[in-house]
C-alpha atoms as a PDB file:
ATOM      1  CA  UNK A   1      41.154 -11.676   2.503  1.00  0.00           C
ATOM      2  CA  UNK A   2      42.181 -15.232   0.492  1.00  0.00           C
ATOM      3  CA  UNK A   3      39.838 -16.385  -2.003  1.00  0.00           C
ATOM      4  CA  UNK A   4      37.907 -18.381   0.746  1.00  0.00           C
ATOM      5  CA  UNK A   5      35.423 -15.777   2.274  1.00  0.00           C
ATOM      6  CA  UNK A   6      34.625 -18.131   4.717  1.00  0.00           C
ATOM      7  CA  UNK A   7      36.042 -21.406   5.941  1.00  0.00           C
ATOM      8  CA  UNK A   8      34.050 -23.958   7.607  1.00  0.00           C
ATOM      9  CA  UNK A   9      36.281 -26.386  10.342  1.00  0.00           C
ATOM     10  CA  UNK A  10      33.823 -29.201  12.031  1.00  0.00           C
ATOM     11  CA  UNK A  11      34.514 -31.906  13.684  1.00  0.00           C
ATOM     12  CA  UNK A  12      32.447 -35.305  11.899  1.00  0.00           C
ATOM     13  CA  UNK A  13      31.146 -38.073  13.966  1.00  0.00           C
ATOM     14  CA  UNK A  14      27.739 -36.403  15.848  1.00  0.00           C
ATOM     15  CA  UNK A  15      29.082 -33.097  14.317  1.00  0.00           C
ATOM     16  CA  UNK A  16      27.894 -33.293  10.805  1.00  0.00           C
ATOM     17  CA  UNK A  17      27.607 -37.239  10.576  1.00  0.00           C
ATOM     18  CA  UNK A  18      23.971 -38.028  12.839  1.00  0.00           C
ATOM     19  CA  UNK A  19      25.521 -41.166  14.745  1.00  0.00           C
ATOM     20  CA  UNK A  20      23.830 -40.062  17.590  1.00  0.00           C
ATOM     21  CA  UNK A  21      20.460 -40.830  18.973  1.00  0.00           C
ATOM     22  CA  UNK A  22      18.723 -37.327  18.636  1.00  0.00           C
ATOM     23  CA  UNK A  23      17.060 -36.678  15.054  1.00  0.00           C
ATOM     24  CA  UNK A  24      18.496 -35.138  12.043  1.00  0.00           C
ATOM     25  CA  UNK A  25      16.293 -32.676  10.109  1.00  0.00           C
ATOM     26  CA  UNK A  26      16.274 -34.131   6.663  1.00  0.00           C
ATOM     27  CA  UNK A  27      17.018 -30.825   5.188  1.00  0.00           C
ATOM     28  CA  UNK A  28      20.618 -30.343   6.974  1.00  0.00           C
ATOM     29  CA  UNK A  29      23.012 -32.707   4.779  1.00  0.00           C
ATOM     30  CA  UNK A  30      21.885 -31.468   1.249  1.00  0.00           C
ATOM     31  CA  UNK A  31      22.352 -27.504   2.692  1.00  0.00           C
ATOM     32  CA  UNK A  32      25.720 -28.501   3.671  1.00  0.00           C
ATOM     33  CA  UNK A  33      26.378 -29.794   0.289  1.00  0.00           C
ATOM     34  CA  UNK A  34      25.172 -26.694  -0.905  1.00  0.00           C
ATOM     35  CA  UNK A  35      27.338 -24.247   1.074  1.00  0.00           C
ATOM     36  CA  UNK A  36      30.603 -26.645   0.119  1.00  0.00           C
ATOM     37  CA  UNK A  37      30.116 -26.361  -3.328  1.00  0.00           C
ATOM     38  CA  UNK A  38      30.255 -22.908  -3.432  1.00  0.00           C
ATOM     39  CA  UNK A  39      33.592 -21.154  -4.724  1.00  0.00           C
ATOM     40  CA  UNK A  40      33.508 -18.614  -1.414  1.00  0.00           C
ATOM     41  CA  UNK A  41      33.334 -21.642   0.477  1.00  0.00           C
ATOM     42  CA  UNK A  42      36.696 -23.799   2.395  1.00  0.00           C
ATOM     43  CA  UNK A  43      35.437 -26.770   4.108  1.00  0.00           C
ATOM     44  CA  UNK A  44      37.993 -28.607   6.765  1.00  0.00           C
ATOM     45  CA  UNK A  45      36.839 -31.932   8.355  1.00  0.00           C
ATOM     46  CA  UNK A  46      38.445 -32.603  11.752  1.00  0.00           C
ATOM     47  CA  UNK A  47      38.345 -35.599  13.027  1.00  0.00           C
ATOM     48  CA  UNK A  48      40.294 -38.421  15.017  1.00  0.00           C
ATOM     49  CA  UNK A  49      39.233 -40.342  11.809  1.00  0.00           C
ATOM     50  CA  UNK A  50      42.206 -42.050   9.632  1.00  0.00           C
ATOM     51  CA  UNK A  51      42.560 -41.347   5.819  1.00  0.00           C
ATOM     52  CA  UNK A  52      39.886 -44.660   5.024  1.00  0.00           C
ATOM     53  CA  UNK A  53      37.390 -43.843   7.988  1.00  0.00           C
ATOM     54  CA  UNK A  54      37.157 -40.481   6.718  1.00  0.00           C
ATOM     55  CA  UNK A  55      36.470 -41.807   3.140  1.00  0.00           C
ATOM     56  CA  UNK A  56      33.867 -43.866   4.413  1.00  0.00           C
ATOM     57  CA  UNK A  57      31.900 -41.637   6.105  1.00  0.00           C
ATOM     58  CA  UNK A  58      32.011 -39.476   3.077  1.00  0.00           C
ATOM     59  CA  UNK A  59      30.541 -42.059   1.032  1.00  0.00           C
ATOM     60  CA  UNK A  60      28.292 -43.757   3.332  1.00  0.00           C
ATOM     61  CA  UNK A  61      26.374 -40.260   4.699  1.00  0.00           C
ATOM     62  CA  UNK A  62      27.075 -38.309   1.562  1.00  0.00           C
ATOM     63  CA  UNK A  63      29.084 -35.661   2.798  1.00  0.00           C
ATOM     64  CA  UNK A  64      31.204 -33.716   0.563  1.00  0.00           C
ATOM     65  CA  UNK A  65      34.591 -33.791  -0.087  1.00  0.00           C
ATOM     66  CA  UNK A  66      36.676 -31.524   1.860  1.00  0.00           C
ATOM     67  CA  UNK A  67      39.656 -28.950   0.830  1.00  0.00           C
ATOM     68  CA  UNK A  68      41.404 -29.863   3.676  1.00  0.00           C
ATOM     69  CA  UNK A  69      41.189 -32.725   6.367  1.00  0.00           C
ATOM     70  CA  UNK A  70      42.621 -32.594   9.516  1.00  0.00           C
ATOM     71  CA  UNK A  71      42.805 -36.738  10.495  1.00  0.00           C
ATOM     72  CA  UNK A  72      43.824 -39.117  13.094  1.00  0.00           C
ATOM     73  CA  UNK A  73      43.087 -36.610  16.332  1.00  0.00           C
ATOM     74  CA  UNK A  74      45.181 -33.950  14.559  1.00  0.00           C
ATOM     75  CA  UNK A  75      48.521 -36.053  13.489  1.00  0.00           C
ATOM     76  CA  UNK A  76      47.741 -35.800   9.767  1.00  0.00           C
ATOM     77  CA  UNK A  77      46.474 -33.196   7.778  1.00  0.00           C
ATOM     78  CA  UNK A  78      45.652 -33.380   4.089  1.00  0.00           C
ATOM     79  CA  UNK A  79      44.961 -31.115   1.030  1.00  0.00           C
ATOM     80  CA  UNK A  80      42.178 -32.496  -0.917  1.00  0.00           C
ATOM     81  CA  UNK A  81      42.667 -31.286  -4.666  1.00  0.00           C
ATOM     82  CA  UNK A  82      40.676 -33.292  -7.579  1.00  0.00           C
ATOM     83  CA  UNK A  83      40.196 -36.481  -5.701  1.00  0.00           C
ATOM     84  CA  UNK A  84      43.858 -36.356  -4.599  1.00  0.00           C
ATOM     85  CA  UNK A  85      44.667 -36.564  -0.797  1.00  0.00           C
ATOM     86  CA  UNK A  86      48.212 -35.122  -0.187  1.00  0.00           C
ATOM     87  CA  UNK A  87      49.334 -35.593   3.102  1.00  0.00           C
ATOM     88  CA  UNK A  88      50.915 -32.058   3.910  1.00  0.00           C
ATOM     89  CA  UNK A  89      54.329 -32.374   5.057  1.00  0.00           C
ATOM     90  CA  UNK A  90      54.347 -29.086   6.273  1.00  0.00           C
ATOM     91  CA  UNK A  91      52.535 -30.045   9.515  1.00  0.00           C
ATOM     92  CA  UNK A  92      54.640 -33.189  10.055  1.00  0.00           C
ATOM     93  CA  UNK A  93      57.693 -30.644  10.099  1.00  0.00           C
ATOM     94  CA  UNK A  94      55.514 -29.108  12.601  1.00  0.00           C
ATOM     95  CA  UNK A  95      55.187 -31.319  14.779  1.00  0.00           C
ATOM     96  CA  UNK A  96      58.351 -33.641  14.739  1.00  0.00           C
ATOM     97  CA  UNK A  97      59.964 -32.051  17.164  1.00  0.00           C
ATOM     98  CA  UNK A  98      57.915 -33.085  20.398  1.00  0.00           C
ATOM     99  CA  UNK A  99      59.397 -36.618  19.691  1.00  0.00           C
ATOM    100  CA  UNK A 100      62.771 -36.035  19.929  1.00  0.00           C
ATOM    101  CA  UNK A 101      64.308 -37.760  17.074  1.00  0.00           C
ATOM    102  CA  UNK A 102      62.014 -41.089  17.927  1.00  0.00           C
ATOM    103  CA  UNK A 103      59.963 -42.658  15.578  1.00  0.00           C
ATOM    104  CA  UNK A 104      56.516 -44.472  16.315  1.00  0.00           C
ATOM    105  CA  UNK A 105      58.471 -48.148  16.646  1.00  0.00           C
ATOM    106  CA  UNK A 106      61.185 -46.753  19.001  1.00  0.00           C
ATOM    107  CA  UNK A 107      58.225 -45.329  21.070  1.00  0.00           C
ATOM    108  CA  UNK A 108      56.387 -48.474  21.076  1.00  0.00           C
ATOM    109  CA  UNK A 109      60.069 -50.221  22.607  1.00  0.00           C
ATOM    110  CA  UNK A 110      60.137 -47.663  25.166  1.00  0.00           C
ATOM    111  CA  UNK A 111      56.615 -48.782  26.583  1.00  0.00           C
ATOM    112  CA  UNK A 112      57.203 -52.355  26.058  1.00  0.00           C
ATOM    113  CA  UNK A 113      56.161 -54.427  28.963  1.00  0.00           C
ATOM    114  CA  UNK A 114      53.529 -52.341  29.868  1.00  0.00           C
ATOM    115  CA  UNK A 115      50.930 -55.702  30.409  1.00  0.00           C
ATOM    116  CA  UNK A 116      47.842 -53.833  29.796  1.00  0.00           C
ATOM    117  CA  UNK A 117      48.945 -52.672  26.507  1.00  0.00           C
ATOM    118  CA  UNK A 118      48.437 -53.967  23.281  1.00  0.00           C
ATOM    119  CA  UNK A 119      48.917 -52.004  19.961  1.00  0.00           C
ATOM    120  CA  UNK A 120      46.233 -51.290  17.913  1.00  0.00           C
ATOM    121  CA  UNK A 121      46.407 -52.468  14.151  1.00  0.00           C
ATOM    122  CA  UNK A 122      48.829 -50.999  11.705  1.00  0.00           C
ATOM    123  CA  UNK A 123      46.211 -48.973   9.847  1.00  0.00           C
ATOM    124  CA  UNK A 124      45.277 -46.987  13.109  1.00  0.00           C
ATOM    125  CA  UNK A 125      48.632 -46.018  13.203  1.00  0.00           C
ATOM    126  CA  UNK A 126      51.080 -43.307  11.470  1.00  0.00           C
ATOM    127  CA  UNK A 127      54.529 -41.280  11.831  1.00  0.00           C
ATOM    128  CA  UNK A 128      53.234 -39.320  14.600  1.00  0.00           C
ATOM    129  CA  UNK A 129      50.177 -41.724  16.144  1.00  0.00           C
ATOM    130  CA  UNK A 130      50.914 -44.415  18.223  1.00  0.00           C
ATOM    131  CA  UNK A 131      47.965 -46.281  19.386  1.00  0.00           C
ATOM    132  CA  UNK A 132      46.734 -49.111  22.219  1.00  0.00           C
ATOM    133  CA  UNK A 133      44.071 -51.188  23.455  1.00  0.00           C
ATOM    134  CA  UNK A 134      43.486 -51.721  26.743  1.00  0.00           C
ATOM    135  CA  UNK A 135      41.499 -53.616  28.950  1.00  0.00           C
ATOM    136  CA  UNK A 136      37.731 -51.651  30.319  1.00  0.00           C
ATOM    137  CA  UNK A 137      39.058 -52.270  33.702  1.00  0.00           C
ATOM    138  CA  UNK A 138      42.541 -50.627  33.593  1.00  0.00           C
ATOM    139  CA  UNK A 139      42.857 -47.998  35.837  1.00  0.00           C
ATOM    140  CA  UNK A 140      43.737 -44.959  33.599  1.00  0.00           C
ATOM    141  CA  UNK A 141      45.903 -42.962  35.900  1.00  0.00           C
ATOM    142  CA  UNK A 142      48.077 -45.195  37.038  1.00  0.00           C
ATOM    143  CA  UNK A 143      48.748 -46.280  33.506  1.00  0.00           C
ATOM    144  CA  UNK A 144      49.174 -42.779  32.226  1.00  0.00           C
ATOM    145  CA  UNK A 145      51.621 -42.438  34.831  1.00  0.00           C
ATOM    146  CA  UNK A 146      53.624 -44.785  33.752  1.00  0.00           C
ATOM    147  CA  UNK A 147      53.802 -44.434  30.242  1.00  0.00           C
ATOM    148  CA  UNK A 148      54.556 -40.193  30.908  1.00  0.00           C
ATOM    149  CA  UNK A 149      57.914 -41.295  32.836  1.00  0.00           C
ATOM    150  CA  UNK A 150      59.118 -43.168  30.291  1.00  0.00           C
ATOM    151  CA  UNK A 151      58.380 -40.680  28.195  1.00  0.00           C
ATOM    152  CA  UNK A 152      59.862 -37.584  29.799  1.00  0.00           C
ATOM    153  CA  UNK A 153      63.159 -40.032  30.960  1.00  0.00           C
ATOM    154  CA  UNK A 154      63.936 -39.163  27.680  1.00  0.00           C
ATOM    155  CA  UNK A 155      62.294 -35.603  27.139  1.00  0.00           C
ATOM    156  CA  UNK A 156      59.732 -36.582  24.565  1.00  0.00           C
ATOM    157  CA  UNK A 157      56.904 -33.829  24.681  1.00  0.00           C
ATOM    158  CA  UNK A 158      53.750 -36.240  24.290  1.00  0.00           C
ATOM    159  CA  UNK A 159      49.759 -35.837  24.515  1.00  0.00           C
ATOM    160  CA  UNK A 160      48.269 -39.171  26.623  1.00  0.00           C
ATOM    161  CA  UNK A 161      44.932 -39.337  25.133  1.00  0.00           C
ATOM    162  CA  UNK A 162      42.833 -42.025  27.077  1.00  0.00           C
ATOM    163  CA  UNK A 163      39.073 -43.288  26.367  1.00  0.00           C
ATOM    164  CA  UNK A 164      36.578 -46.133  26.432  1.00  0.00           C
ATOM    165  CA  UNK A 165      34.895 -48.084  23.274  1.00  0.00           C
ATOM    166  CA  UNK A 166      32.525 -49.322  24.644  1.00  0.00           C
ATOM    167  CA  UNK A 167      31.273 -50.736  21.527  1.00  0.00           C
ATOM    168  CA  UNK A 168      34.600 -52.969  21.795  1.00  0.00           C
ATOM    169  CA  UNK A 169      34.414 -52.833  25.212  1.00  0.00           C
ATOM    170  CA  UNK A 170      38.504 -51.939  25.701  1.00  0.00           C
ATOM    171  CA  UNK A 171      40.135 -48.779  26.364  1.00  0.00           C
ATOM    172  CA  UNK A 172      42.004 -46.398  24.115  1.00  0.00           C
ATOM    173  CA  UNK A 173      45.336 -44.577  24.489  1.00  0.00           C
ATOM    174  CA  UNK A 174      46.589 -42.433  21.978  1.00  0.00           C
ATOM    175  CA  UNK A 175      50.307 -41.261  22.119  1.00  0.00           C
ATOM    176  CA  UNK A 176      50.600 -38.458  20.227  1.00  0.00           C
ATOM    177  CA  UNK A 177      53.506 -35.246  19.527  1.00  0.00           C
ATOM    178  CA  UNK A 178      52.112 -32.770  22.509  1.00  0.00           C
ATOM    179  CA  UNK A 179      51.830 -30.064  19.501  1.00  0.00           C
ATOM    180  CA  UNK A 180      49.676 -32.406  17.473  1.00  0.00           C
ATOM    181  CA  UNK A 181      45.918 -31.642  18.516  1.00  0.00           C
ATOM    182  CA  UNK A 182      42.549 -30.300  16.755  1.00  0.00           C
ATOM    183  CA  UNK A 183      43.376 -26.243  17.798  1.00  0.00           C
ATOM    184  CA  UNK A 184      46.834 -26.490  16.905  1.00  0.00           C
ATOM    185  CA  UNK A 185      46.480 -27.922  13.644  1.00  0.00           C
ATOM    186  CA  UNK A 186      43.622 -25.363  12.972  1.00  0.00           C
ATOM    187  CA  UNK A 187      45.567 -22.584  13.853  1.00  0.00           C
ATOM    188  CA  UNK A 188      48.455 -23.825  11.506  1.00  0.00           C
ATOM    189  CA  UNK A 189      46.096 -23.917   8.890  1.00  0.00           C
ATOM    190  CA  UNK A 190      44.356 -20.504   9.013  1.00  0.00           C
ATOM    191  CA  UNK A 191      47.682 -19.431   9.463  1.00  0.00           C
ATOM    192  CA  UNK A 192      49.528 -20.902   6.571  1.00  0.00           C
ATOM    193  CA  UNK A 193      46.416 -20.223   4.214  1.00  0.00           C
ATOM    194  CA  UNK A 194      46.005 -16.286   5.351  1.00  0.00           C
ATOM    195  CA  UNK A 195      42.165 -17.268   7.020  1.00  0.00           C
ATOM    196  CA  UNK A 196      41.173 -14.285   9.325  1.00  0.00           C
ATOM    197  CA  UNK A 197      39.512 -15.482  12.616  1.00  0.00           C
ATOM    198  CA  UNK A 198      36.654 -13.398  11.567  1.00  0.00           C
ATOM    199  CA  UNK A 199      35.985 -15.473   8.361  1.00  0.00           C
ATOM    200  CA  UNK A 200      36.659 -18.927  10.160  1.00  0.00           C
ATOM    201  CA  UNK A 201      33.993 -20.822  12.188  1.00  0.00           C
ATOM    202  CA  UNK A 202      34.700 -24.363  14.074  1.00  0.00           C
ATOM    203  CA  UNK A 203      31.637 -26.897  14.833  1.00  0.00           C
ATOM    204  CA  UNK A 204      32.033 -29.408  17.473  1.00  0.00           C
ATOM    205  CA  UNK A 205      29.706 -31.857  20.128  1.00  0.00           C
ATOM    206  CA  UNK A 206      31.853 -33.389  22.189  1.00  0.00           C
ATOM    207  CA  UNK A 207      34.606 -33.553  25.156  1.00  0.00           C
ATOM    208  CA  UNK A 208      37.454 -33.848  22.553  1.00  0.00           C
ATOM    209  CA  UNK A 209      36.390 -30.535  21.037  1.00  0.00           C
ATOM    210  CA  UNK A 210      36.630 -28.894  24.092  1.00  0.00           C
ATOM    211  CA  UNK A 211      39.684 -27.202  23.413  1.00  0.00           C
ATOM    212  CA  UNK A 212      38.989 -25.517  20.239  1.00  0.00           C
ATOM    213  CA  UNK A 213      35.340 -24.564  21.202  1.00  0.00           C
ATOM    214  CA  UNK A 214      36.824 -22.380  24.413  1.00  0.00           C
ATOM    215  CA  UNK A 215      39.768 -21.345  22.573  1.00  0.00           C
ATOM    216  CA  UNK A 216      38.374 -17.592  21.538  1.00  0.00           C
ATOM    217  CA  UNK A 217      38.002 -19.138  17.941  1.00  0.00           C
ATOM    218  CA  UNK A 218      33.945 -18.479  16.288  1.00  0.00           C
ATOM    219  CA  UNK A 219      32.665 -21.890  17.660  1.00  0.00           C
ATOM    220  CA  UNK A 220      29.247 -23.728  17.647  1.00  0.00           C
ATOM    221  CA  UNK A 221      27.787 -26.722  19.990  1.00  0.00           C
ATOM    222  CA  UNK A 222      25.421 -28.468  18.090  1.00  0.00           C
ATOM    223  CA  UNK A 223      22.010 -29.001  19.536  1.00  0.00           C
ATOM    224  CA  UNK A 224      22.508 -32.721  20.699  1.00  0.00           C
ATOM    225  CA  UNK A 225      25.762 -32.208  22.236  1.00  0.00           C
ATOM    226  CA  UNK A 226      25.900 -33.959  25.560  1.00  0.00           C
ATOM    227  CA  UNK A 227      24.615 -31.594  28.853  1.00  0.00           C
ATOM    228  CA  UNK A 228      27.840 -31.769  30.672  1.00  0.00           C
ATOM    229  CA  UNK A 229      29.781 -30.531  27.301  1.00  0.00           C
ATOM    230  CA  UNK A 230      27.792 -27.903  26.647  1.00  0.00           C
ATOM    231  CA  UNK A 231      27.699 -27.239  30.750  1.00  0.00           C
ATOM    232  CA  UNK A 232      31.568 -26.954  30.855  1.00  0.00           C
ATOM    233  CA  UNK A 233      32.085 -25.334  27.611  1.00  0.00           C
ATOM    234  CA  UNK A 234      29.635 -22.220  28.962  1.00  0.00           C
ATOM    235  CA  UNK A 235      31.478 -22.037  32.262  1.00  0.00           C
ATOM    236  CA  UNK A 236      35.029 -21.883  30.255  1.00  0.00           C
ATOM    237  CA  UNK A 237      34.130 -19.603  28.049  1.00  0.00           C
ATOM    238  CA  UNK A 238      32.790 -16.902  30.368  1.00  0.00           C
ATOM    239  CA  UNK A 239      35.924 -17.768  32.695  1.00  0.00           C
ATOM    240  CA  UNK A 240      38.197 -16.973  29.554  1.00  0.00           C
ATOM    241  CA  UNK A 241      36.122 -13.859  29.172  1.00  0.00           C
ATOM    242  CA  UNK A 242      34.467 -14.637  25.345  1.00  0.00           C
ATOM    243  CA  UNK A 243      31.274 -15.824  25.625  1.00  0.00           C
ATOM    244  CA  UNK A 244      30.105 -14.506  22.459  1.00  0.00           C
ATOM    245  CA  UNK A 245      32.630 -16.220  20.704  1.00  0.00           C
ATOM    246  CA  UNK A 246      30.784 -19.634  21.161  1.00  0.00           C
ATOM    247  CA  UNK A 247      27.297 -20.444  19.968  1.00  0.00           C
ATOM    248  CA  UNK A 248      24.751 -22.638  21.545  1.00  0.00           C
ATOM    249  CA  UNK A 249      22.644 -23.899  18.410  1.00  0.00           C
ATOM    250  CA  UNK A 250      19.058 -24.367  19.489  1.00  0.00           C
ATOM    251  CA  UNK A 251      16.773 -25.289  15.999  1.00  0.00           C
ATOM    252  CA  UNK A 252      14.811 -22.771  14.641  1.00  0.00           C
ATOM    253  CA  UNK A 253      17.166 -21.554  11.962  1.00  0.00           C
ATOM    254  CA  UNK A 254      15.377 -22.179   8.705  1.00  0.00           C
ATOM    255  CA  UNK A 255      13.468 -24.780  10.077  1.00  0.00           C
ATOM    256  CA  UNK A 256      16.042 -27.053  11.279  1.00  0.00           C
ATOM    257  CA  UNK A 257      15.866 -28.874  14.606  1.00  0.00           C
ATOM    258  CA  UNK A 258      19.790 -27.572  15.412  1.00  0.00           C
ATOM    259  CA  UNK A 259      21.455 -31.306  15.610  1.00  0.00           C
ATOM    260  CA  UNK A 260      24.582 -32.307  14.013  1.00  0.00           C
ATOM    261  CA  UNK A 261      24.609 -30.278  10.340  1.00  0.00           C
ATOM    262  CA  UNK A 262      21.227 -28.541  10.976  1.00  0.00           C
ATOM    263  CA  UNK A 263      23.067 -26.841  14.120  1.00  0.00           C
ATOM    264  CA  UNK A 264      26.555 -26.391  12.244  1.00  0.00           C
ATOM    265  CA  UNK A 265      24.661 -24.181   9.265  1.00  0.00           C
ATOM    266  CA  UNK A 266      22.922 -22.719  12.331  1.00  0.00           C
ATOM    267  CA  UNK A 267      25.674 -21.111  14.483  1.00  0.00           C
ATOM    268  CA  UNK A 268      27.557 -20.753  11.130  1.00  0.00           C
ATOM    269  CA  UNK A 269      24.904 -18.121   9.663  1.00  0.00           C
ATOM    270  CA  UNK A 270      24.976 -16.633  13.616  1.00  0.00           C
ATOM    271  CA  UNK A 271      28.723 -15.438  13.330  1.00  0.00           C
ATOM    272  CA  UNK A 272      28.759 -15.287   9.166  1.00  0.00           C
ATOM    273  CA  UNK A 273      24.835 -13.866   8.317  1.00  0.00           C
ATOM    274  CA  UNK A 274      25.272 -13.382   5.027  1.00  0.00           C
ATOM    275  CA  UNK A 275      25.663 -17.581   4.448  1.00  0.00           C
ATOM    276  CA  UNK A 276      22.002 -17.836   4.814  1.00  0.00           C
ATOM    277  CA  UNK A 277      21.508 -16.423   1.738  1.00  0.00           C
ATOM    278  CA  UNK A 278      23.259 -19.223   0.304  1.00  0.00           C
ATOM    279  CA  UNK A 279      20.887 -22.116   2.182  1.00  0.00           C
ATOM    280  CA  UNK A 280      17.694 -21.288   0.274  1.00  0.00           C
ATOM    281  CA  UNK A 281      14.985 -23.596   1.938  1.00  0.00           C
ATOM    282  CA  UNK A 282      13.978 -25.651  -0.999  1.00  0.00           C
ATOM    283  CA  UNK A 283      16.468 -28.332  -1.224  1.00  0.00           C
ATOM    284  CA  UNK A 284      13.781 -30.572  -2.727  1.00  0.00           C
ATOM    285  CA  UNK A 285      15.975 -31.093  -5.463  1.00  0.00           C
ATOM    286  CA  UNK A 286      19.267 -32.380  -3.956  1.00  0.00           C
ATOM    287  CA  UNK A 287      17.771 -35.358  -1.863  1.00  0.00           C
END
């Protein structure tokens, strides 16, 4: 075993960050701090987050820093050492060759013309992360459609990723190399680093983290992840034959109500007991 005797992968937003409408117990955030700062301890954010949205969330919900970050829906991952994020290059050498030999700009002049279409600002891009707006009322599949033959006219392996802000009120589309996604990138990692799948543990809530939580990976569903996530992810992972490999957090685990961080340390002390030694109750302290 590495020096990491267990490593910690969660996704952020309504995964450890409480963005969502369901409570946080007060107690969760300062227990995660807790178990990070421990030597034993690896933590890996995943996140569709970019380098500065990540930093942000850090600061504004007091999270701490990660030893690795896996950013911008899997396209980027970084090695956090003494402050210092180092884009790994590694993973770009990875992941290059979906594209082809292309480049985000000679992407973006394949798709030109494509009227509902309209790319996203520079800092929501990178090498391997092209990104649009589009307008709520595009119809998604005919778009998609569209874009994927242009694509494979020229044999580019790509991942369509398509949702709604509806915040902004637009769609989103994501063109990313078909390697680059959360399990991928995780499995790269644990690989690369020597982590066992019996000492890693991934933490998700939503749709996107589908993938990874049905993958045979140790996996928790926070508490306040939506009905229909937690619905598919049950039937997927019983169809896949694993269903003890995923964890339904529920509250009760040293007095926690199970949402976002509460239900991480939760289904994290389910597959790896001996971390709740490590979360001793009285955090009074810390806050």
């Amino acid at each position: 075993m590495t020096n990491a005797e267990i490593v910690l992968c969660t996704d952020l937003d309504r995964t450890v960050i409480p963005n969502g409408a369901q409570p946080e117990s007060p107690e969760a955030r300062p227990r995660l701090r807790r178990l990070a700062a421990r030597p034993e301890s690896t933590l890996v954010y995943v996140t569709g987050r970019h380098k500065a949205l990540l930093e942000d969330a850090i600061r504004d919900y007091d999270l701490p820093i990660p030893d690795y970050a896996i950013g911008d829906v899997g396209t980027t991952i970084y090695q956090v050492r003494d402050g210092e994020w180092r884009p790994w290059d590694a993973w770009s050498d990875e992941i290059a060759p979906d594209w082809q030999g292309h480049d985000r700009e000679s992407l973006a002049e394949l798709l030109r013309g494509l009227d509902d279409l309209q790319l996203q600002e520079p800092e929501k891009q990178n090498d391997f992360k092209l990104s649009y707006y589009a307008p709520t009322g595009t119809r998604p599949d005919a778009l998609l459609a569209e874009v994927r033959e242009r694509l494979d006219e020229r044999g580019i392996r790509a991942s369509l990723i398509w949702s709604i802000d509806e915040a902004a009120d637009c769609g989103l589309l994501d063109v990313l190399p078909a390697a680059a996604n959360k399990l991928h990138a995780i499995r790269f990692l644990m690989r690369e680093k020597g982590f066992s799948d019996t000492q890693t543990v991934f933490s998700g809530d939503s749709g996107n983290d589908l993938e990874v939580l049905v993958s045979g990976l140790q996996a928790v569903l926070v508490r306040n992840a939506p009905d229909d996530v937690r619905e598919e992810a049950m039937e997927r992972v019983a169809e896949a034959g694993y269903p003890d490999r995923l964890y339904f957090a529920s509250g009760g685990f040293l007095g926690m109500n199970g949402n976002y961080s509460g239900g991480v340390l939760e289904g994290l002390a389910h597959f790896l007991p001996h971390t709740a030694e490590w979360l001793d109750p009285d955090v009074s302290g810390e806050r």
